[in-house]
C-alpha atoms as a PDB file:
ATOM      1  CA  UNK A   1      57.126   5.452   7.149  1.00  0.00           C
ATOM      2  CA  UNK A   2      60.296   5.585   4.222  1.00  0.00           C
ATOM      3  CA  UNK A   3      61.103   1.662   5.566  1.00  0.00           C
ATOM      4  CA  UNK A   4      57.639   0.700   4.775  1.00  0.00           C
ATOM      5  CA  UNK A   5      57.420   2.699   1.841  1.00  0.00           C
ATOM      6  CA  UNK A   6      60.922   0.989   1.015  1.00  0.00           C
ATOM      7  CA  UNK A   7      58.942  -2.571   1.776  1.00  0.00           C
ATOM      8  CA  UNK A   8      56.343  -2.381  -0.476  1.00  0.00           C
ATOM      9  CA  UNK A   9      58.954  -0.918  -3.367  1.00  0.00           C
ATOM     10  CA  UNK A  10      60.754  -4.043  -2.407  1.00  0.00           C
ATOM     11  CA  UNK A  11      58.184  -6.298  -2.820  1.00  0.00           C
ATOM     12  CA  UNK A  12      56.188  -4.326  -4.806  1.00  0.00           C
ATOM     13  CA  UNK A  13      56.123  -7.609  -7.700  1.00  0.00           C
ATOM     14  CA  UNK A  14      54.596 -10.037  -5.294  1.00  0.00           C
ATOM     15  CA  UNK A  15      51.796  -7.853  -3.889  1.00  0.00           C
ATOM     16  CA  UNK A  16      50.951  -6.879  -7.341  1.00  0.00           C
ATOM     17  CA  UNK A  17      50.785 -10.584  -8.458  1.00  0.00           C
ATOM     18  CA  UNK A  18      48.646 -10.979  -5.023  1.00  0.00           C
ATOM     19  CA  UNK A  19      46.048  -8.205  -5.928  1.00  0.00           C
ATOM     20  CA  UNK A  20      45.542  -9.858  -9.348  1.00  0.00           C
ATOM     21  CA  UNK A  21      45.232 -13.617  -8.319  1.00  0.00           C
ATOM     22  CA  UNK A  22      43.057 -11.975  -5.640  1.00  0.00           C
ATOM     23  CA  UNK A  23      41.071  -9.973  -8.567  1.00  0.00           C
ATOM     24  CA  UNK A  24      40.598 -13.319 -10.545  1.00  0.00           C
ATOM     25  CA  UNK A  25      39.409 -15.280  -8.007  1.00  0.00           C
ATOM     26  CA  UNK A  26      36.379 -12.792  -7.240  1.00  0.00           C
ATOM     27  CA  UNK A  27      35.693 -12.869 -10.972  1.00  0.00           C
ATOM     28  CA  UNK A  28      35.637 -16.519 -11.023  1.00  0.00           C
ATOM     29  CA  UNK A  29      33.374 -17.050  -7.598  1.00  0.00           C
ATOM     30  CA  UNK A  30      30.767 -14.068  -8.954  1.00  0.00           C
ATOM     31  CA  UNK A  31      30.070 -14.938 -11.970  1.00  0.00           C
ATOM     32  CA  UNK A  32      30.338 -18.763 -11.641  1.00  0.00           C
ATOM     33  CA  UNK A  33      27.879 -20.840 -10.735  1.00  0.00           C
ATOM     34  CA  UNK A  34      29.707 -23.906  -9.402  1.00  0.00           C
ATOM     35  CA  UNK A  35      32.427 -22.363  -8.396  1.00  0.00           C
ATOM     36  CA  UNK A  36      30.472 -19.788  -5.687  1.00  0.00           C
ATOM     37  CA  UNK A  37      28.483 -22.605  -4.495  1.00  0.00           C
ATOM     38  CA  UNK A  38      31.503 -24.626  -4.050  1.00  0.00           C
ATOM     39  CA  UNK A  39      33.077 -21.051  -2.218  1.00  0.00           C
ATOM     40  CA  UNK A  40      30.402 -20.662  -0.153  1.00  0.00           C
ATOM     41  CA  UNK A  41      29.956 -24.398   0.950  1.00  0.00           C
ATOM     42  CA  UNK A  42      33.717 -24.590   1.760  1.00  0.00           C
ATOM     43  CA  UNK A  43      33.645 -21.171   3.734  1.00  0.00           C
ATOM     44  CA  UNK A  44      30.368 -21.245   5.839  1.00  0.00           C
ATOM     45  CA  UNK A  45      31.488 -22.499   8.979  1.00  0.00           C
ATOM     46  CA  UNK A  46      34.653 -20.198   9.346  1.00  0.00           C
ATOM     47  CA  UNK A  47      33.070 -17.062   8.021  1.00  0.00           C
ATOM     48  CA  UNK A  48      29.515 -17.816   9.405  1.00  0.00           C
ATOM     49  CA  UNK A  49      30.939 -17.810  13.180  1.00  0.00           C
ATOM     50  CA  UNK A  50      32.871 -14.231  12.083  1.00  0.00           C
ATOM     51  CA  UNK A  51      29.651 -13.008  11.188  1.00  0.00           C
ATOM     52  CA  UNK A  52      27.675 -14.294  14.006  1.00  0.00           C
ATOM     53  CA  UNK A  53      30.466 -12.791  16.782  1.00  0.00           C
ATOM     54  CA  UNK A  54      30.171  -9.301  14.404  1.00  0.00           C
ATOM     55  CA  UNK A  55      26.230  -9.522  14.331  1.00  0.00           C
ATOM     56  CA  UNK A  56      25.460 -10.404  17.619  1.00  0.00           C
ATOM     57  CA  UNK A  57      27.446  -6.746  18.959  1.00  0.00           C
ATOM     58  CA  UNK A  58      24.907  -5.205  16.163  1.00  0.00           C
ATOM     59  CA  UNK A  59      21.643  -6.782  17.220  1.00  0.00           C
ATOM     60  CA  UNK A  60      22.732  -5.323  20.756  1.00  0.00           C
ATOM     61  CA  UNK A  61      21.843  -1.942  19.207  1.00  0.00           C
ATOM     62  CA  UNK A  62      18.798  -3.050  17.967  1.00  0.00           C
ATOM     63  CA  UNK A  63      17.401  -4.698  20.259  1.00  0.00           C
ATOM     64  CA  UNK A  64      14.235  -2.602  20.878  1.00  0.00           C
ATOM     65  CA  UNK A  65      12.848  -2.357  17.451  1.00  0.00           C
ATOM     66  CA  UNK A  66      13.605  -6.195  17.208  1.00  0.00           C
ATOM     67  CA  UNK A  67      11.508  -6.754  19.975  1.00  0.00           C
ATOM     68  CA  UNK A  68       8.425  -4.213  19.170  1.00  0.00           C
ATOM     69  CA  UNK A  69       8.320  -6.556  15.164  1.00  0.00           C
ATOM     70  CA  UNK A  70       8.736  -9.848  17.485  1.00  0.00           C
ATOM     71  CA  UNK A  71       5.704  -8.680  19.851  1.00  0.00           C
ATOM     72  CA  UNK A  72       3.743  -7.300  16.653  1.00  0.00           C
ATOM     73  CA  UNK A  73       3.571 -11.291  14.934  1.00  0.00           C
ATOM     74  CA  UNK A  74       3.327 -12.529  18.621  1.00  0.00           C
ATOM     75  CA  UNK A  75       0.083 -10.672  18.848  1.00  0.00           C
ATOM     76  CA  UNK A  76      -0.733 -11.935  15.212  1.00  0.00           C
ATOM     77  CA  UNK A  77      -0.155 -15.837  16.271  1.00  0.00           C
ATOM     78  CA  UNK A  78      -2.131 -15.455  19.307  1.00  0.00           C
ATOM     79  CA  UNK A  79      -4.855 -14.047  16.877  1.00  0.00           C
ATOM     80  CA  UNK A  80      -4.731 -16.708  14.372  1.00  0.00           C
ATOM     81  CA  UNK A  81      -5.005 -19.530  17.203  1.00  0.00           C
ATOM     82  CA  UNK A  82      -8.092 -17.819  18.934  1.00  0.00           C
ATOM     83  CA  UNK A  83      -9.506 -18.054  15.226  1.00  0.00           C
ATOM     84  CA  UNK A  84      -8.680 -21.209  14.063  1.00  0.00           C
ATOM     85  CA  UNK A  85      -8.184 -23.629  16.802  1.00  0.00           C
ATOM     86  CA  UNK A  86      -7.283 -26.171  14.786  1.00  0.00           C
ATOM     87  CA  UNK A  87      -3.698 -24.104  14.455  1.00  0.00           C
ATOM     88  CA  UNK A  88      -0.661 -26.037  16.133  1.00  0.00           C
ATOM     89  CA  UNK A  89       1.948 -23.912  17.650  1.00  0.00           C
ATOM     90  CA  UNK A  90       4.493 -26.284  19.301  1.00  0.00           C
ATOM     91  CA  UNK A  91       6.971 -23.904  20.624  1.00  0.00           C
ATOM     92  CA  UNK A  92       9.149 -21.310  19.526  1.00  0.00           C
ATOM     93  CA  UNK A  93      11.299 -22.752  16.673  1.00  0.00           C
ATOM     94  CA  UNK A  94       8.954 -24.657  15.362  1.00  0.00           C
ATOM     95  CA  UNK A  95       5.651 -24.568  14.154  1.00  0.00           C
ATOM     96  CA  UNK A  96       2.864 -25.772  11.368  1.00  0.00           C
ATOM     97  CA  UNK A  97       1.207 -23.979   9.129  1.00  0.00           C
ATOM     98  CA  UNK A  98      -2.459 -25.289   8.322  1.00  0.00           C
ATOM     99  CA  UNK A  99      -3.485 -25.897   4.982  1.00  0.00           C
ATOM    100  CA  UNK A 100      -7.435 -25.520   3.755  1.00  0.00           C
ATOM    101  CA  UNK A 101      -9.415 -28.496   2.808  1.00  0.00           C
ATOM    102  CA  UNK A 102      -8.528 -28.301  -0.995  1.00  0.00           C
ATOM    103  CA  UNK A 103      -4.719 -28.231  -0.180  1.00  0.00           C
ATOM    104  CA  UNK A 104      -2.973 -31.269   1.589  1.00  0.00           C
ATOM    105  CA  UNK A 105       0.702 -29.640   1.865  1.00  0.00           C
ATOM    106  CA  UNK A 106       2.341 -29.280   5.451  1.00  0.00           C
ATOM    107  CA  UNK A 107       4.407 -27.002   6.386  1.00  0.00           C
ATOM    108  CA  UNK A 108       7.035 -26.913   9.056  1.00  0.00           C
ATOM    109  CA  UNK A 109       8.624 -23.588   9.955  1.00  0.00           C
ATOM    110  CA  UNK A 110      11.881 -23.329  11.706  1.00  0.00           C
ATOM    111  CA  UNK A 111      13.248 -20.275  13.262  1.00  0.00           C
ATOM    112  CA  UNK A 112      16.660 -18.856  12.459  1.00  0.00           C
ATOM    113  CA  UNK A 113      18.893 -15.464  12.497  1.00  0.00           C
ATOM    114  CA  UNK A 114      20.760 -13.607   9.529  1.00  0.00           C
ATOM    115  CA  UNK A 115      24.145 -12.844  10.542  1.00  0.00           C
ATOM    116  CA  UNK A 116      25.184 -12.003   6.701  1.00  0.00           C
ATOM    117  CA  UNK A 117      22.814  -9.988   3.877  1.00  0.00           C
ATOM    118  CA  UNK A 118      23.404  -8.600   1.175  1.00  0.00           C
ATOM    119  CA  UNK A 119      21.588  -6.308  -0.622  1.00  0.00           C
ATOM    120  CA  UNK A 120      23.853  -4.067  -3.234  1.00  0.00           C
ATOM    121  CA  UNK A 121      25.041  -6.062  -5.139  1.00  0.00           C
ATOM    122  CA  UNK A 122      22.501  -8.141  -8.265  1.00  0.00           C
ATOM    123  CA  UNK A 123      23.231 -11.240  -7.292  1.00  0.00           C
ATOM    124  CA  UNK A 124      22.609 -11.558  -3.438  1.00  0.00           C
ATOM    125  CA  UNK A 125      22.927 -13.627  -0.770  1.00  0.00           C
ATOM    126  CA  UNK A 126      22.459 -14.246   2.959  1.00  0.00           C
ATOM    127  CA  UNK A 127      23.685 -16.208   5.826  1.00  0.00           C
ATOM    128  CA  UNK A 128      21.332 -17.942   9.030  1.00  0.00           C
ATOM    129  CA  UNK A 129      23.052 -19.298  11.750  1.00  0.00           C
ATOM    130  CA  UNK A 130      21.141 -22.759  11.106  1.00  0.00           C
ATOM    131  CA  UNK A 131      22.232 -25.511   8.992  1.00  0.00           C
ATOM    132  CA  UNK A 132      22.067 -29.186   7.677  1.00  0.00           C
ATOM    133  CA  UNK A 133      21.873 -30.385  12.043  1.00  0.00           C
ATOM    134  CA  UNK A 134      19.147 -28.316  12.239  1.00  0.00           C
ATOM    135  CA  UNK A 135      17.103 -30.064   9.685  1.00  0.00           C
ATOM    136  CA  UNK A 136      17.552 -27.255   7.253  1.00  0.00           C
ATOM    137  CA  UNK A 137      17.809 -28.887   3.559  1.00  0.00           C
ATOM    138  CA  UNK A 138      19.003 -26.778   0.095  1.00  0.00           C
ATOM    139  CA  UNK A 139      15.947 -26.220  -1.627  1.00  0.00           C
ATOM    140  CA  UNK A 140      13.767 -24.861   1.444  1.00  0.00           C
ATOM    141  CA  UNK A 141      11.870 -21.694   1.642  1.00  0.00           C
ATOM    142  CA  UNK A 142      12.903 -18.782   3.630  1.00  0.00           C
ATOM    143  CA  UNK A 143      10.202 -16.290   5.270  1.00  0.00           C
ATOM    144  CA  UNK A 144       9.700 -13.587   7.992  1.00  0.00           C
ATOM    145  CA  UNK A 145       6.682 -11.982   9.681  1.00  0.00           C
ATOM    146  CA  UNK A 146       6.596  -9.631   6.821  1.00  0.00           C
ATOM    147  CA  UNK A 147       6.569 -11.765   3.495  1.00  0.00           C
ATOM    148  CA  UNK A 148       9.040 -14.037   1.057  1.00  0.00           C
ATOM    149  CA  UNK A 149      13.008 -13.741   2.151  1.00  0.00           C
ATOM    150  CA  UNK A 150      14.282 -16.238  -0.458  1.00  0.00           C
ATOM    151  CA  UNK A 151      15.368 -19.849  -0.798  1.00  0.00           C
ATOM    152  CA  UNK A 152      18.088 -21.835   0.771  1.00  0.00           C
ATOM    153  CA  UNK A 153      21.098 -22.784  -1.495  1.00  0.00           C
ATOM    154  CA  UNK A 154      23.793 -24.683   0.498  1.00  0.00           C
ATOM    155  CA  UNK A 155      24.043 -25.637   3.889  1.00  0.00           C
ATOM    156  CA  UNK A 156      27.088 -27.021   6.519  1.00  0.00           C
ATOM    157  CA  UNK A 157      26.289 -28.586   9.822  1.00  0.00           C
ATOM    158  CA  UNK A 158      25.434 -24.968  11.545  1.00  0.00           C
ATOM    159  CA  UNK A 159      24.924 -22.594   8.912  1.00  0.00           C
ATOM    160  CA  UNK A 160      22.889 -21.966   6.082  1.00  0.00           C
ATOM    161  CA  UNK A 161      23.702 -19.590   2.857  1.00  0.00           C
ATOM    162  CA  UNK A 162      20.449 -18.321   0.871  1.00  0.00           C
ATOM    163  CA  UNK A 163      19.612 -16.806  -2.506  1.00  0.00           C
ATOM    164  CA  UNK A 164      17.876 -13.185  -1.558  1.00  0.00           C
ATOM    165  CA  UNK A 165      15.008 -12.254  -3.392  1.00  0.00           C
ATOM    166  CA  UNK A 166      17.300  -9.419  -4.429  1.00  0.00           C
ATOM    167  CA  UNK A 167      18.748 -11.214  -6.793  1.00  0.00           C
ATOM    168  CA  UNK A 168      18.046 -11.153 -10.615  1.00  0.00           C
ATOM    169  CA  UNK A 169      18.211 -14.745 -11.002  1.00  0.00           C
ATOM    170  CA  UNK A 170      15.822 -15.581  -8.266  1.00  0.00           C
ATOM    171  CA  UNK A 171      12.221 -16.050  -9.494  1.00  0.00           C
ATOM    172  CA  UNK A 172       9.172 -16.803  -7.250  1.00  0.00           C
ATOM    173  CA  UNK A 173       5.673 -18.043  -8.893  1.00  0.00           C
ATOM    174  CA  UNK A 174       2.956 -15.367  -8.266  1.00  0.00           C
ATOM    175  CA  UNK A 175      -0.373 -14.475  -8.148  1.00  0.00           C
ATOM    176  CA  UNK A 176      -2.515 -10.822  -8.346  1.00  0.00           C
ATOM    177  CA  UNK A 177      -4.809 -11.073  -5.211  1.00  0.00           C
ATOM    178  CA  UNK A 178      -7.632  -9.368  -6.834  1.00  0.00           C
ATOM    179  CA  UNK A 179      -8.119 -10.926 -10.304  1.00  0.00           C
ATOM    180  CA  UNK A 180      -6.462 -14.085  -9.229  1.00  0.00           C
ATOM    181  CA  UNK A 181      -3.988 -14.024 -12.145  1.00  0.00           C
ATOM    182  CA  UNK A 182      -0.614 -16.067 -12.094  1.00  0.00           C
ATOM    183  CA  UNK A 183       2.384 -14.439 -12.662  1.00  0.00           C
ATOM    184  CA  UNK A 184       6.194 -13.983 -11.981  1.00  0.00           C
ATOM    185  CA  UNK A 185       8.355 -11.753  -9.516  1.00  0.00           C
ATOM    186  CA  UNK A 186      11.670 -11.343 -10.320  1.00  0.00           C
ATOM    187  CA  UNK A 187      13.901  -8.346  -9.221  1.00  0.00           C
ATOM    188  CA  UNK A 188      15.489  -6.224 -12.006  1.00  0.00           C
ATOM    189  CA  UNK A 189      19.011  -6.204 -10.163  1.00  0.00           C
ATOM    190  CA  UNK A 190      19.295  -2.774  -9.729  1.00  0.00           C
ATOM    191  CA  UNK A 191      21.433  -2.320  -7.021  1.00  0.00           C
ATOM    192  CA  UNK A 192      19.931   1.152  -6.136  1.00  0.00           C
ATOM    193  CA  UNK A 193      16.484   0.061  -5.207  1.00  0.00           C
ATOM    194  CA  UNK A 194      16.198  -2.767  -2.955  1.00  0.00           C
ATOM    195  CA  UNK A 195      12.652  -2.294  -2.334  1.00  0.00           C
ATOM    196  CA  UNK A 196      11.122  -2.662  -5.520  1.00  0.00           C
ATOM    197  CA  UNK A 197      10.628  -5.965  -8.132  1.00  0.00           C
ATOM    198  CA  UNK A 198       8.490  -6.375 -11.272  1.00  0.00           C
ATOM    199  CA  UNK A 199       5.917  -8.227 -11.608  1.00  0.00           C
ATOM    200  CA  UNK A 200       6.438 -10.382 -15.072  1.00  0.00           C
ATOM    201  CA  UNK A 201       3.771 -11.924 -17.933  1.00  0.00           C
ATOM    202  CA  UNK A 202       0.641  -9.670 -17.016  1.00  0.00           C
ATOM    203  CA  UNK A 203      -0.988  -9.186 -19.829  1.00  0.00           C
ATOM    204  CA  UNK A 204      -3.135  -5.612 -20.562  1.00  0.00           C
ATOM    205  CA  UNK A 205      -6.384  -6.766 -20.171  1.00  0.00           C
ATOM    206  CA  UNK A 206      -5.760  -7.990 -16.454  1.00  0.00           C
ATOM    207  CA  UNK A 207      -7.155  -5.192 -14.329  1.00  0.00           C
ATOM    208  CA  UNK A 208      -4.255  -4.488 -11.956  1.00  0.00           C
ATOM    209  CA  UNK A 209      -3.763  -1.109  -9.706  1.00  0.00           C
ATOM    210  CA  UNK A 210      -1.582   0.630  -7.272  1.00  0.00           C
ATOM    211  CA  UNK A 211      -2.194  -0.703  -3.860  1.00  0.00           C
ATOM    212  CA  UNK A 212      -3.390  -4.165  -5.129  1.00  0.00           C
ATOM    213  CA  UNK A 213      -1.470  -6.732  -3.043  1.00  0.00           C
ATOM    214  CA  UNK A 214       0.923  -9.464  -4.691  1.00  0.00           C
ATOM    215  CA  UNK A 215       0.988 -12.998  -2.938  1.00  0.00           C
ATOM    216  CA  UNK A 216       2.835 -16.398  -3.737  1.00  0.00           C
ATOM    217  CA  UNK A 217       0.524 -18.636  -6.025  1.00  0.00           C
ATOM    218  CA  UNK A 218       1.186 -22.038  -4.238  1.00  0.00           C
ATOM    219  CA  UNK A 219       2.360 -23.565  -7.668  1.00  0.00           C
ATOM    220  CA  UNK A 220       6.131 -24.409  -6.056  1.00  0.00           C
ATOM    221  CA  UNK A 221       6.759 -26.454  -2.961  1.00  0.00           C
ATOM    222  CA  UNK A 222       9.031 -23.554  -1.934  1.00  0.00           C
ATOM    223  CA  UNK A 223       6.331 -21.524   0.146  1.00  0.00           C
ATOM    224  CA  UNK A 224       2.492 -21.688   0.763  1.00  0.00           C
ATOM    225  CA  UNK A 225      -0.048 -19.877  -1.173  1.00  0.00           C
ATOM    226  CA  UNK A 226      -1.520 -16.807  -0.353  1.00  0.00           C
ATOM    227  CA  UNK A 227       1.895 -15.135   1.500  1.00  0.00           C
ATOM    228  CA  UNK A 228       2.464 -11.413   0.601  1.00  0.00           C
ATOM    229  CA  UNK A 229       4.974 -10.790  -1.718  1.00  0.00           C
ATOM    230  CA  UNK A 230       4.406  -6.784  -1.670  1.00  0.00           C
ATOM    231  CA  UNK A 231       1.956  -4.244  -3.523  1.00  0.00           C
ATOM    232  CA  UNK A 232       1.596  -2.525  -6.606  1.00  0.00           C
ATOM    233  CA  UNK A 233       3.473   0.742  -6.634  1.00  0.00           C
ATOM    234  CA  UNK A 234       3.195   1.203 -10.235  1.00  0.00           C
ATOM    235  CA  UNK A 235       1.462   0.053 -13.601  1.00  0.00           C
ATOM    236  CA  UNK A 236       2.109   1.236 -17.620  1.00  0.00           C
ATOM    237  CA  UNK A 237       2.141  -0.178 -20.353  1.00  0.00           C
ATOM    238  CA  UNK A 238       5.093  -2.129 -21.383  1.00  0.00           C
ATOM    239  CA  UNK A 239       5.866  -0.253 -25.419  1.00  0.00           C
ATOM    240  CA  UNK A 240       8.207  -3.417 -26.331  1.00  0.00           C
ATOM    241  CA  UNK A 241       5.705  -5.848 -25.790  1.00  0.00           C
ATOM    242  CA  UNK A 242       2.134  -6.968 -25.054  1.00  0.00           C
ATOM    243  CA  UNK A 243       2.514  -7.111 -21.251  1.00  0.00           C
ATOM    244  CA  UNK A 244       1.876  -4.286 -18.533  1.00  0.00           C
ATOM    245  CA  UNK A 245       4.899  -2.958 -16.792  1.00  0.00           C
ATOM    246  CA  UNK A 246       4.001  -3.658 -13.084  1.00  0.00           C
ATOM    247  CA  UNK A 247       6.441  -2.291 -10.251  1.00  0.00           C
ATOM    248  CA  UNK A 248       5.780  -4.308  -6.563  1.00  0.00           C
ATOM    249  CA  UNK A 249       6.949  -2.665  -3.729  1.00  0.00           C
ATOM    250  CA  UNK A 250       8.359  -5.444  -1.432  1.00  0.00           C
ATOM    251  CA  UNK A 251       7.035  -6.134   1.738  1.00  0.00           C
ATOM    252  CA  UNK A 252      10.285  -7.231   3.125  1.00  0.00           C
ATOM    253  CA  UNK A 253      13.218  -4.800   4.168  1.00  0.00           C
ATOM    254  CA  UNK A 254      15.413  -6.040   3.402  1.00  0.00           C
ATOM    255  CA  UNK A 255      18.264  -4.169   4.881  1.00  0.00           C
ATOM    256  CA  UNK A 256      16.896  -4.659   8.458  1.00  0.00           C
ATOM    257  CA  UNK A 257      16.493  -8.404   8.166  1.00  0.00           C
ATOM    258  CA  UNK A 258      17.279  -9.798  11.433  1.00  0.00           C
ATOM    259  CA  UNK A 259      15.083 -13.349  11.884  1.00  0.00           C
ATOM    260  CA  UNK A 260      14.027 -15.543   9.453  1.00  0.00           C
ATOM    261  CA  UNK A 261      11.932 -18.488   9.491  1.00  0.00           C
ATOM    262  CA  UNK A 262      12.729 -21.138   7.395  1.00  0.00           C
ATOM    263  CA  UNK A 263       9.832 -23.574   5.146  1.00  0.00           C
ATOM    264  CA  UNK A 264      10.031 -27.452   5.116  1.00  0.00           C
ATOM    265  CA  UNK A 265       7.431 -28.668   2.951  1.00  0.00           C
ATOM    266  CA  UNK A 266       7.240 -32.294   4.207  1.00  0.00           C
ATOM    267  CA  UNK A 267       5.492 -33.309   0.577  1.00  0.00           C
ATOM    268  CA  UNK A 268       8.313 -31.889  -1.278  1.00  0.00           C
ATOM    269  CA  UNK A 269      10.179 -35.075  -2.051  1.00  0.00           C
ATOM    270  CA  UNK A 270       7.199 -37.105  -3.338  1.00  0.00           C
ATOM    271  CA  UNK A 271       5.992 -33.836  -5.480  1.00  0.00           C
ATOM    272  CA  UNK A 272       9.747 -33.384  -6.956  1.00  0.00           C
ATOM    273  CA  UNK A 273       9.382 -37.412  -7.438  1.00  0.00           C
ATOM    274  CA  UNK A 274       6.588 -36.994  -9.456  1.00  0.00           C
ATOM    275  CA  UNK A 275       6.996 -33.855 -11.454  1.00  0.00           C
ATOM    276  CA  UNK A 276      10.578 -35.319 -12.368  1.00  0.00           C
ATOM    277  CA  UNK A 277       8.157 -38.102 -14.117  1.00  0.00           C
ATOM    278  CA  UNK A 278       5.876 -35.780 -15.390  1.00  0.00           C
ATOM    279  CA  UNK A 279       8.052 -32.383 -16.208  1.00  0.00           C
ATOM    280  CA  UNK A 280       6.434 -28.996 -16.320  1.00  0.00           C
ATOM    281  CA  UNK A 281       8.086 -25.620 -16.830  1.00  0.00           C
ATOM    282  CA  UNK A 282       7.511 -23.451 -14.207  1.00  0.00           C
ATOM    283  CA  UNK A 283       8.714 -21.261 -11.980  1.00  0.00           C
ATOM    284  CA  UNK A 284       9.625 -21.993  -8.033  1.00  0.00           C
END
């Protein structure tokens, strides 16, 4: 123990300079832009088969529960075919979601596992064991059985690295089922509730209450319309402003995400064609 303690002593100038150059290089990958997306495209292979060895001793131990959700939206499917025939379900990794008669968007839904999620920190992120071979594309729409996961942000050839819902930059386009009004979900960031966003630019004559269920409006080419988002857990008055204060409870867990499935509109590219003609702010 004294000849290590003599070591570090030693050395004690060059680990110090390590911890720092370590220390800057966090600060410059979290709160840069570029930079992380440059990290995390440079890094995904390596650390996405690290977290997929780690992951795959986890999802040993929850194997069961996994299961009893993946029989629950099996049941659900089966459901929604004897119901709409019309329904395509082409296998297991893929299948199409069908739009109504005033909406001509196709959707194509791939299958894929987390092996990395985050969810303390108020920017987060999370990793799927699919990537750019797979078909998977930045830009795409990320889902499970229970409601909106997030968006995909940079891919390699077999992995994928998202932008969570959790985090406070990440806004979605959404709609109050029962009066039909548009508005915006965004999480706060607070690190201490991952189960809870706000619902943004409802103004106090909208008749909103607990319970009332929050879905995706359809306005982006990110996700379909009419997929839960959560509920209302809460509604005041906002004193600073015009607007109610509206607390959603999310319908995703997010800290027991385990499968994913991931949203290729196929009408994306000529819509993104011809809103980059015709701009309008919104939100995805």
């Amino acid at each position: 123990m004294g000849q290590l303690f003599a070591f570090l002593y030693k050395y004690r100038a060059f680990f110090t300079f390590l911890i720092l150059e370590l220390f800057c290089l966090w600060l410059i990958v979290g709160n840069n832009d570029y930079q992380r997306n440059a990290y995390f495209k440079t890094t995904a292979g390596l650390v996405g088969r690290v977290n997929q060895t780690a992951d795959n001793v986890g999802d040993y131990f929850g194997l069961k529960q996994v299961n009893t959700e993946l029989a629950q939206e099996n049941a659900r499917l089966r459901q929604l075919l004897l119901q709409r025939p019309k329904a395509m379900l082409d296998s297991t990794e893929v299948f199409a979601i069908e739009a109504d008669s005033t909406d001509s968007v196709q959707y194509i839904l791939r299958a894929a596992e987390i092996i990395n999620n985050s969810i303390r920190q108020s920017h987060n992120f999370f990793m799927i064991n699919k990537g750019e071979k797979d078909g998977i594309q930045p830009g795409m729409g990320v889902i499970n059985q229970r409601g909106i996961v997030g968006k995909i942000r940079s891919v390699s050839a077999n992995f994928s690295v998202g932008i969570s819902l959790l985090n406070a930059q990440n806004q979605v386009s959404a709609k109050h089922k029962n009066s039909g009004r548009f508005a915006t979900i965004q999480w706060d960031g607070d690190s201490r509730d991952p189960r809870h966003a706000q619902l943004l630019y409802v103004t106090r004559e909208v008749n909103i209450a607990v319970g009332d269920s929050v879905l995706t409006s359809g306005f982006s080419t990110l996700y379909p319309k009419d997929l839960l988002i959560g509920t209302v857990a809460s509604v005041a008055p906002d004193p600073n402003q015009r607007d109610l204060k509206v607390d959603v409870a999310l319908s995703v867990d997010f800290g027991k995400l385990a499968y994913v499935y991931v949203i290729e509109n196929v009408d994306r590219q000529e819509i993104d064609s011809l809103a980059a003609k015709n701009p309008i702010k919104d939100n995805e």
